[in-house]
Protein backbone atom coordinates (compact mmCIF):
# COMPACT_ATOMS: atom_id res chain seq x y z
CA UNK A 1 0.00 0.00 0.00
CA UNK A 2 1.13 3.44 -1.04
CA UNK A 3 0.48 5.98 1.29
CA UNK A 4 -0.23 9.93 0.12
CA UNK A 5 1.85 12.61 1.31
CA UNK A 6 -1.63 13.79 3.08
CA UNK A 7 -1.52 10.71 4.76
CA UNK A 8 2.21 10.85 5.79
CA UNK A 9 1.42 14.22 7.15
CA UNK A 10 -1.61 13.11 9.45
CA UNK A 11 0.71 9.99 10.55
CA UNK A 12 3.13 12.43 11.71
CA UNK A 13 0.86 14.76 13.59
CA UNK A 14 -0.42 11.58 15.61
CA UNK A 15 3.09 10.43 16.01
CA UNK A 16 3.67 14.34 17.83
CA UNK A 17 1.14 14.73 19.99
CA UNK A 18 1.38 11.25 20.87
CA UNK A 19 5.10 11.87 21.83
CA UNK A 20 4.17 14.78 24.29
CA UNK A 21 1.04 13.05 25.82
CA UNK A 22 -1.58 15.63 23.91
CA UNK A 23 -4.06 13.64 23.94
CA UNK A 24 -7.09 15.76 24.02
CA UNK A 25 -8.17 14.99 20.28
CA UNK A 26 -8.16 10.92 21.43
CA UNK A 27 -10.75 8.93 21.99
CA UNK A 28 -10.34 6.37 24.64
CA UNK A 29 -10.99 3.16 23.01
CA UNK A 30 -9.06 0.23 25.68
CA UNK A 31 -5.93 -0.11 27.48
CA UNK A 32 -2.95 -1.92 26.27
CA UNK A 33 0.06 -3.04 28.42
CA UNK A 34 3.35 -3.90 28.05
CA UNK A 35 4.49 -6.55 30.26
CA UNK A 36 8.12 -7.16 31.32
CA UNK A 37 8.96 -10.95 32.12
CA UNK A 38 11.85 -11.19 34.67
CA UNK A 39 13.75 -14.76 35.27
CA UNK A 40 12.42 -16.12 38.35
């Protein structure tokens, strides 16, 4: 898939405000986790 450079653009925005925790545009939609497995 090909994207557009309009698309590149909005992927980039997201990507921003994502970085500094803007989220004010989001919409909660779930919760994902990253889990870090230790040696026991």
């Amino acid at each position: 898939m090909v994207h557009t450079p309009e698309m590149i653009r909005q992927f980039e925005k997201i990507e921003t405000k994502l970085e500094y925790q803007e989220l004010s545009d989001f919409q909660p939609i779930g919760k994902s986790f990253q889990i870090v497995l230790t040696a026991l």
